[in-house]
C-alpha atoms as a PDB file:
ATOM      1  CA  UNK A   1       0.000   0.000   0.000  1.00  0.00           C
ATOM      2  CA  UNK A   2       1.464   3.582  -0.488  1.00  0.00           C
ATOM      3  CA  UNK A   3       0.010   6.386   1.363  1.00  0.00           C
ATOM      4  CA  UNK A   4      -3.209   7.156  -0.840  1.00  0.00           C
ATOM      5  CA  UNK A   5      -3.298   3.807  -2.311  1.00  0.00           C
ATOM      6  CA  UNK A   6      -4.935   0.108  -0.985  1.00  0.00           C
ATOM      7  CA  UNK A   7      -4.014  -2.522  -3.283  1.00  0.00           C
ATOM      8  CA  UNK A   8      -5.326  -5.635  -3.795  1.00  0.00           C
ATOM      9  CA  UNK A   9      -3.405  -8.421  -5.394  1.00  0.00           C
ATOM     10  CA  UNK A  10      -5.425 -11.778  -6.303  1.00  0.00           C
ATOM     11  CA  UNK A  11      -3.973 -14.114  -8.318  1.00  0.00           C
ATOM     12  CA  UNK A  12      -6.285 -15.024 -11.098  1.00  0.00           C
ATOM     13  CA  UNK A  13      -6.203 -18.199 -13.968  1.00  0.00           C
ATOM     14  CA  UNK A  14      -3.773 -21.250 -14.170  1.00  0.00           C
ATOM     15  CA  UNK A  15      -1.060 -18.662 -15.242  1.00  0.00           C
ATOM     16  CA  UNK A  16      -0.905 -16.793 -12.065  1.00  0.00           C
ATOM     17  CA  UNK A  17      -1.744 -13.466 -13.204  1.00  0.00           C
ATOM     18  CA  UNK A  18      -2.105 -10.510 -10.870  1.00  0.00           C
ATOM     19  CA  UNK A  19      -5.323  -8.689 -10.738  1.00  0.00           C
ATOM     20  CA  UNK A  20      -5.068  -5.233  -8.484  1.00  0.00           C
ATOM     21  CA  UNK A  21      -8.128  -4.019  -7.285  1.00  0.00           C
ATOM     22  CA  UNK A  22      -6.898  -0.349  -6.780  1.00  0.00           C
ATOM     23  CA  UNK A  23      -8.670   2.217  -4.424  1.00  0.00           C
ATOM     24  CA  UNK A  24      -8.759   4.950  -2.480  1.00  0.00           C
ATOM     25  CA  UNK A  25      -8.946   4.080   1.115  1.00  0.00           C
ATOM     26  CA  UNK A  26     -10.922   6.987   1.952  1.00  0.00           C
ATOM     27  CA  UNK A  27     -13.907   7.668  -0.412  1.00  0.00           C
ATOM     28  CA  UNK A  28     -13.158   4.053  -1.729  1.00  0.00           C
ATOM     29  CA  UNK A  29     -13.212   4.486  -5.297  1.00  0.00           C
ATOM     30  CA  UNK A  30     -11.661   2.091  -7.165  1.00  0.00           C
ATOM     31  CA  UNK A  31     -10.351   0.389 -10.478  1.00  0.00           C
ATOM     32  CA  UNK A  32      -9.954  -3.068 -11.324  1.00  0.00           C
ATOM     33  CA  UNK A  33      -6.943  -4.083 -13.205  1.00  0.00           C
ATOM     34  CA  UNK A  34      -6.634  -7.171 -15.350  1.00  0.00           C
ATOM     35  CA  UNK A  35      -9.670  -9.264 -14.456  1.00  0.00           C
ATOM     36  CA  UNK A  36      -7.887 -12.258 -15.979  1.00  0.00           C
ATOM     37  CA  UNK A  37     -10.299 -14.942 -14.430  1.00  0.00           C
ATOM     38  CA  UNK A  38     -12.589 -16.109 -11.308  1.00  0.00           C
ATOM     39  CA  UNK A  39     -14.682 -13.629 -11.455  1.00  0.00           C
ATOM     40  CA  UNK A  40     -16.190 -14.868  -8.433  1.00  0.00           C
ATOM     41  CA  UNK A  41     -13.274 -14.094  -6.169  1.00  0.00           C
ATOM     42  CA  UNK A  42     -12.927 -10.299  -7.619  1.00  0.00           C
ATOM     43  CA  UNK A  43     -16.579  -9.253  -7.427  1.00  0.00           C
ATOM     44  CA  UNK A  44     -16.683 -11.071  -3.600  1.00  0.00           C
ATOM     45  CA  UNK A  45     -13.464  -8.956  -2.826  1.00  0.00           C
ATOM     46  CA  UNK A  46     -14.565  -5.609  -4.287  1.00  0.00           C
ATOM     47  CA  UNK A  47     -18.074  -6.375  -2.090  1.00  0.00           C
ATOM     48  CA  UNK A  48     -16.304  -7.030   1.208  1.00  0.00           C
ATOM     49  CA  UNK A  49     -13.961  -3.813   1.215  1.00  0.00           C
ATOM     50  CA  UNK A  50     -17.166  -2.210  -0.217  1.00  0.00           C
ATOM     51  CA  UNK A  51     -16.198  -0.277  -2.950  1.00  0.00           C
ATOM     52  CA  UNK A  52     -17.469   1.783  -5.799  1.00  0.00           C
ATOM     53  CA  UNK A  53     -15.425   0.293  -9.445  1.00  0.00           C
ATOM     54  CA  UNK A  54     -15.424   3.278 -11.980  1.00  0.00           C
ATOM     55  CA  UNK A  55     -13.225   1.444 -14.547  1.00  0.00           C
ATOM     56  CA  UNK A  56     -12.009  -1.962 -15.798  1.00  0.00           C
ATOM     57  CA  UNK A  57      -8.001  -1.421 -17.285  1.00  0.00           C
ATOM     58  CA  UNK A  58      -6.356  -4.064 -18.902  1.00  0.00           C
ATOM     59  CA  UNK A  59      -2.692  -3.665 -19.536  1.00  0.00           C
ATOM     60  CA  UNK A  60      -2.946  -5.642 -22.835  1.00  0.00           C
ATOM     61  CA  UNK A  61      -5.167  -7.916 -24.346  1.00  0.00           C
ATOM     62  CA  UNK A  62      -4.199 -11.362 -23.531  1.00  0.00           C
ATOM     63  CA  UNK A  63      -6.720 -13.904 -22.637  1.00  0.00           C
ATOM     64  CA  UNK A  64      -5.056 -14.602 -18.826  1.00  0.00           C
ATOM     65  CA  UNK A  65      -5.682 -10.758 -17.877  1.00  0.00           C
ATOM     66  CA  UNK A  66      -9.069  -9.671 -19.631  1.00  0.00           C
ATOM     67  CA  UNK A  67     -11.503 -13.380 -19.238  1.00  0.00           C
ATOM     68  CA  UNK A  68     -13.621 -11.684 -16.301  1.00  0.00           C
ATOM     69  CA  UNK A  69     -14.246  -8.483 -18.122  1.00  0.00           C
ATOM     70  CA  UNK A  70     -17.625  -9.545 -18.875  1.00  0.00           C
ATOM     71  CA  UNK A  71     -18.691 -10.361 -15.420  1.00  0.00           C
ATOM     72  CA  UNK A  72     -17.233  -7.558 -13.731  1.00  0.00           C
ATOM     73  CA  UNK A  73     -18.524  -4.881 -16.342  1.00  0.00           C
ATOM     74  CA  UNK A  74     -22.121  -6.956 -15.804  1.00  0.00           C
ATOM     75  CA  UNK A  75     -21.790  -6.613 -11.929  1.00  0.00           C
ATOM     76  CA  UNK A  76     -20.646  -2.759 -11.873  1.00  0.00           C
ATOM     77  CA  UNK A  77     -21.803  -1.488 -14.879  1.00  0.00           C
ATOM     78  CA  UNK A  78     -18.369   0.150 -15.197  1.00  0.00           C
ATOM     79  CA  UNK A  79     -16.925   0.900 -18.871  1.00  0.00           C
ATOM     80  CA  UNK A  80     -13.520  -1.454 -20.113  1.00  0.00           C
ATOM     81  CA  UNK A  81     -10.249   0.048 -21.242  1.00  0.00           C
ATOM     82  CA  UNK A  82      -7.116  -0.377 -23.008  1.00  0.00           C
ATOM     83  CA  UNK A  83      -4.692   0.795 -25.620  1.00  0.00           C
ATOM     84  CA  UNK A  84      -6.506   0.934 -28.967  1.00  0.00           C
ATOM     85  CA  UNK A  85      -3.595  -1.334 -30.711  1.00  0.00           C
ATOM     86  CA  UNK A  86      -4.593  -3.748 -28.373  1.00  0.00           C
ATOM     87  CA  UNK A  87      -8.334  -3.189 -28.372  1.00  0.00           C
ATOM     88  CA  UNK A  88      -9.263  -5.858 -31.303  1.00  0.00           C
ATOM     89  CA  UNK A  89      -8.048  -8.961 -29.465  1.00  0.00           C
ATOM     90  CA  UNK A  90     -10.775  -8.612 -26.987  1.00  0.00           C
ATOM     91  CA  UNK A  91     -13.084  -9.899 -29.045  1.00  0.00           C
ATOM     92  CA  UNK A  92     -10.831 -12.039 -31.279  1.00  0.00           C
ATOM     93  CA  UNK A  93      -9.500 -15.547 -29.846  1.00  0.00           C
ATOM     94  CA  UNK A  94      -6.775 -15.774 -31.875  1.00  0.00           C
ATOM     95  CA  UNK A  95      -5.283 -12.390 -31.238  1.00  0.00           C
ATOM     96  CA  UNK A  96      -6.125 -13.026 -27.495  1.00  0.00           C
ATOM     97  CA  UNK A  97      -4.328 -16.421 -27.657  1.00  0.00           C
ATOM     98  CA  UNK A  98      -7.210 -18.205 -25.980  1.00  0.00           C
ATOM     99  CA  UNK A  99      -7.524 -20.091 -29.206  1.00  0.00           C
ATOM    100  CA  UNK A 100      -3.671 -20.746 -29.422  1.00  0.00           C
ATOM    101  CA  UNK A 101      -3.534 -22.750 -26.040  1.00  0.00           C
ATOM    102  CA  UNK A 102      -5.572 -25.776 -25.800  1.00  0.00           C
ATOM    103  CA  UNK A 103      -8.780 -24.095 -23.635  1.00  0.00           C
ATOM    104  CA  UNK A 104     -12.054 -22.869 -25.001  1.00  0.00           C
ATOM    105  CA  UNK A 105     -11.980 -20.289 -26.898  1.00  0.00           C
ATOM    106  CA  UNK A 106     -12.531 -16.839 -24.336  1.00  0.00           C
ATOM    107  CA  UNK A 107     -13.455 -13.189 -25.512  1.00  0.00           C
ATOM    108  CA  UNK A 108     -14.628  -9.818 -23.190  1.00  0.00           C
ATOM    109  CA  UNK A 109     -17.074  -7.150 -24.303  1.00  0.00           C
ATOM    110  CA  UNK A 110     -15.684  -4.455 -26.434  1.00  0.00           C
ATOM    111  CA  UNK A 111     -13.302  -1.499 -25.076  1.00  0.00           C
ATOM    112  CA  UNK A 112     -15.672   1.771 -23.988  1.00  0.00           C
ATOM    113  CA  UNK A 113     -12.689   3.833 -24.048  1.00  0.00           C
ATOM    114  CA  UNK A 114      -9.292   3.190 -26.302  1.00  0.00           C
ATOM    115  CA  UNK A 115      -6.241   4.458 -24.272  1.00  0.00           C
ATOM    116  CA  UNK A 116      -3.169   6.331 -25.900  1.00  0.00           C
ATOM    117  CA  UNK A 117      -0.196   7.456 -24.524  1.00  0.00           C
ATOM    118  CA  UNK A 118      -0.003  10.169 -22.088  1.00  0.00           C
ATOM    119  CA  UNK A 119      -3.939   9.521 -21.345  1.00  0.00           C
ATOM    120  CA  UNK A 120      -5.212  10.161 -17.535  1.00  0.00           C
ATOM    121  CA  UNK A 121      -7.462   7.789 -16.127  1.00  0.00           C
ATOM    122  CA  UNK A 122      -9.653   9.485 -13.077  1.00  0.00           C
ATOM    123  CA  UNK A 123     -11.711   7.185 -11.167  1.00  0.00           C
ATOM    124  CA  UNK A 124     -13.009   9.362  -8.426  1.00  0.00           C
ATOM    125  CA  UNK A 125     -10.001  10.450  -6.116  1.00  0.00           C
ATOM    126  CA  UNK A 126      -7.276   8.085  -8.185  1.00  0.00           C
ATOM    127  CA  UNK A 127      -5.727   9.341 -10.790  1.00  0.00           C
ATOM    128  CA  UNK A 128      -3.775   7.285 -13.125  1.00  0.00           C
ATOM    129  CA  UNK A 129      -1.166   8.409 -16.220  1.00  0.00           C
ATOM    130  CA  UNK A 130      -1.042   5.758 -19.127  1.00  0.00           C
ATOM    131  CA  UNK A 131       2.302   4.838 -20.274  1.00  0.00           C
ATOM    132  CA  UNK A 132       2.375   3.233 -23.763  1.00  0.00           C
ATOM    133  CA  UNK A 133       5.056   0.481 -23.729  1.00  0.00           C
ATOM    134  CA  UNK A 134       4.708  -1.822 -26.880  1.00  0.00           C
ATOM    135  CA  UNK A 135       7.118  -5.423 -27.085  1.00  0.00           C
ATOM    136  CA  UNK A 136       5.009  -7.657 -25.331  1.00  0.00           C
ATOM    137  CA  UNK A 137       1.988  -6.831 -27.708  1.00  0.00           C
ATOM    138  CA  UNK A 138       1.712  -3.421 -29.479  1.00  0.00           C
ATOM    139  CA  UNK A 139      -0.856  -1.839 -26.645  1.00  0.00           C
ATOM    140  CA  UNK A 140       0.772  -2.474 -23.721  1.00  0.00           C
ATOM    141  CA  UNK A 141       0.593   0.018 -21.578  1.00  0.00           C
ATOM    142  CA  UNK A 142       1.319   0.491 -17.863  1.00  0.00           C
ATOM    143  CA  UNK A 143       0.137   3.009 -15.419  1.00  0.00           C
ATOM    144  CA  UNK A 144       1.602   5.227 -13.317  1.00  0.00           C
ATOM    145  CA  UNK A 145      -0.206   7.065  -9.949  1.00  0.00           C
ATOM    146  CA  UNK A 146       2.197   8.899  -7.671  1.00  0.00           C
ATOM    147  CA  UNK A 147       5.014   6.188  -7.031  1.00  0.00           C
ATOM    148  CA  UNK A 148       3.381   3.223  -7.691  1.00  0.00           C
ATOM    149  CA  UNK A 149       3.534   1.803 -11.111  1.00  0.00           C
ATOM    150  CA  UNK A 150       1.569  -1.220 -12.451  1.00  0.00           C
ATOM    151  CA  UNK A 151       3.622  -2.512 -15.438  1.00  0.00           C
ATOM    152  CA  UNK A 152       1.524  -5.430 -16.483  1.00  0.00           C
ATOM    153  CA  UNK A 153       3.854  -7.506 -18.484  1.00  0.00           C
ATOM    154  CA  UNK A 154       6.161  -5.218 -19.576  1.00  0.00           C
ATOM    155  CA  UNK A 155       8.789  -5.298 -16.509  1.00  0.00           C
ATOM    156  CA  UNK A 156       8.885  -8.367 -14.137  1.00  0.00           C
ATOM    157  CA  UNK A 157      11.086  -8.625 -10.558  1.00  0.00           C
ATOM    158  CA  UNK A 158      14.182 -10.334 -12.282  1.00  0.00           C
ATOM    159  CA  UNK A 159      12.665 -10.241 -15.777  1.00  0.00           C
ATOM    160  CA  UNK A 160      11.154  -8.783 -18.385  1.00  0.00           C
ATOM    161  CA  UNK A 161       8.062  -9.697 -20.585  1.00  0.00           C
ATOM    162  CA  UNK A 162       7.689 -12.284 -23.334  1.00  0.00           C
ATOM    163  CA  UNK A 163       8.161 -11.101 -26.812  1.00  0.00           C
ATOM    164  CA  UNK A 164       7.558 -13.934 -28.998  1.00  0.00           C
ATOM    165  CA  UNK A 165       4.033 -13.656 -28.915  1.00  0.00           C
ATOM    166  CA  UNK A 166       2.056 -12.374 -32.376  1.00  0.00           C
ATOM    167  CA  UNK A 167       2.758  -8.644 -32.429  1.00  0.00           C
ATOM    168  CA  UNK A 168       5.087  -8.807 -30.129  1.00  0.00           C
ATOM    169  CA  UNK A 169       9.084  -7.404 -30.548  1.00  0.00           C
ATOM    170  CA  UNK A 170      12.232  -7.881 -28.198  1.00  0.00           C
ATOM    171  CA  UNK A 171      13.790  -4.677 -29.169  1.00  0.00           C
ATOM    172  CA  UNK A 172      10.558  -2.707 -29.090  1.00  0.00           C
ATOM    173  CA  UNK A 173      10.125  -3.792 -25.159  1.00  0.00           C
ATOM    174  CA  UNK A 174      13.367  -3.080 -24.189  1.00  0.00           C
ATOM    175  CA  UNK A 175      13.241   0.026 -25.732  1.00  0.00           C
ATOM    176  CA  UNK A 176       9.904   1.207 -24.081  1.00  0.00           C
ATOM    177  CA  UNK A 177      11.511  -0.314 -20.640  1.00  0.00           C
ATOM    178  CA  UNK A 178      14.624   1.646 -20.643  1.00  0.00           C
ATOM    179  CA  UNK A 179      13.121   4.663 -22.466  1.00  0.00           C
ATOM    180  CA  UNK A 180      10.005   4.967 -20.569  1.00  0.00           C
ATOM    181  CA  UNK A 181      10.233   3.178 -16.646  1.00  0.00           C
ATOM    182  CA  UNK A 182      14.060   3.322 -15.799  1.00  0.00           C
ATOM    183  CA  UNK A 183      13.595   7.119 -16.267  1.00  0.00           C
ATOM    184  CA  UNK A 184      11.079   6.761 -13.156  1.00  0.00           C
ATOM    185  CA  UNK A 185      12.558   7.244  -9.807  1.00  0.00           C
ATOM    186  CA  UNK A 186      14.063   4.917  -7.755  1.00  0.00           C
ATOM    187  CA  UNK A 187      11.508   3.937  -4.990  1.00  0.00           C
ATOM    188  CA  UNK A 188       9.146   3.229  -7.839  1.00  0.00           C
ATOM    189  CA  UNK A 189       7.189   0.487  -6.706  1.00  0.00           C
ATOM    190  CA  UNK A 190       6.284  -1.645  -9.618  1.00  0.00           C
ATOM    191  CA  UNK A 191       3.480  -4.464  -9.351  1.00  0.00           C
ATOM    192  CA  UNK A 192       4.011  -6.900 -12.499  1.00  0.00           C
ATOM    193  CA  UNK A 193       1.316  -8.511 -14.238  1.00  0.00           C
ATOM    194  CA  UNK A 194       2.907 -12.141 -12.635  1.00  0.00           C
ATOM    195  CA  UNK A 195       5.172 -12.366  -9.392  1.00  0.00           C
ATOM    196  CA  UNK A 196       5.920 -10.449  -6.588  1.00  0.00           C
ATOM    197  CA  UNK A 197       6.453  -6.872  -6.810  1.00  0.00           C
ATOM    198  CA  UNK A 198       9.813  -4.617  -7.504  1.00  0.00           C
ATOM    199  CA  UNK A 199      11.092  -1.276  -7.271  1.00  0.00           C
ATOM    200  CA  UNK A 200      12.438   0.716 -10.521  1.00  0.00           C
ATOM    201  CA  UNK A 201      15.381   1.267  -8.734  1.00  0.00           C
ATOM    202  CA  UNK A 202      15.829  -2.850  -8.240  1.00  0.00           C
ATOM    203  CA  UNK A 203      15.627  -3.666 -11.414  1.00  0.00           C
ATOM    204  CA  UNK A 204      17.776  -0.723 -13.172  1.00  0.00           C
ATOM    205  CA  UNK A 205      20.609  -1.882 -11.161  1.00  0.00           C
ATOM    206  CA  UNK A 206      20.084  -5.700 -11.221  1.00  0.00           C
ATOM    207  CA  UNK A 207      17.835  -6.818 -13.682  1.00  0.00           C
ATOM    208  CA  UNK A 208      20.009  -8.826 -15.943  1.00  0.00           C
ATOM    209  CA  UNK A 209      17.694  -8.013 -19.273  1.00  0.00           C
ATOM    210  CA  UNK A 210      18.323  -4.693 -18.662  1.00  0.00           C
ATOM    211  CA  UNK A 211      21.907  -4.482 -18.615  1.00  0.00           C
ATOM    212  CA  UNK A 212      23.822  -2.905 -21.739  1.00  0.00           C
END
């Protein structure tokens, strides 16, 4: 948690993805970040700490981070975004890889708002700055409040994100990783889309992706 910030990590799907229910602890507004599965468990989460969801974000459009945007948007009424180069594999299997792995076939509602670079995202009292940062797909995007950072798959503790995925590009990720989050300060607290969490300041000096 930072100061203005409760976060709420479950781990969602048989690939261990991280979906941050993000709010305000005070007028307990919140977002939901990459709704990648069981639903269940992130509807009876957002009930118990009883808060209002304004927005669905997903940092790309992989099947293992946007499978419960259905039932959440049914449940809160509350409109979906992402980056628009990543908006068409919502509703497209292949481009979504659900098709690609062996498991039906899984699709989401379309985006209500296409994200770009530089966007702000207010939810009530949060307030959230997208950062475009393409190589795992073309719309991945993280986002930034204050001095917390939610990097999806771009930047992992230790790691970085998979590139040899359709669409995606090794030197395109490094380049939005070194061009666009190692220019963030050091206490940057980065949650990944999978694993534990990381500072900016870790990973500039250790990560061994990142090194020159």
């Amino acid at each position: 948690m930072s100061d203005r910030l409760l976060i709420r990590n479950i781990v969602v799907s048989a690939f261990e993805t991280n979906c941050y229910i993000v709010s305000d602890p005070t007028t307990r507004d919140a977002i939901v970040i990459d709704p990648g599965d069981d639903a269940s468990t992130i509807l009876a989460a957002v009930r118990a700490d009883g808060l209002t969801v304004h927005c669905i974000v997903d940092t790309h459009g992989h099947v293992d981070h946007i499978a419960a945007n259905g039932a959440v948007q049914c449940e809160f009424g509350c409109p979906i975004m992402i980056h628009a180069l990543d908006a068409p594999a919502l509703t497209d299997a292949n481009l979504n890889l659900s098709a690609l792995i062996g498991g039906p076939a899984a699709v989401s509602p379309c985006a209500d708002r296409l994200l770009q670079h530089g966007d702000e995202i207010v939810a009530g009292g949060l307030l959230f700055k997208v950062i475009h940062t393409p190589g795992h797909t073309p719309g991945g995007i993280c986002l930034l409040s204050g001095d917390v950072l939610f990097a999806g798959d771009t930047l992992f503790a230790g790691s970085i994100g998979r590139s040899d995925f359709p669409g995606g590009s090794h030197d395109q990720l490094i380049a939005s990783i070194h061009g666009k989050l190692l220019c963030l300060p050091d206490d940057t607290v980065s949650y990944s889309g999978h694993g534990p969490k990381t500072t900016i300041g870790r990973e500039r000096a250790s990560n061994p992706w990142l090194r020159s």
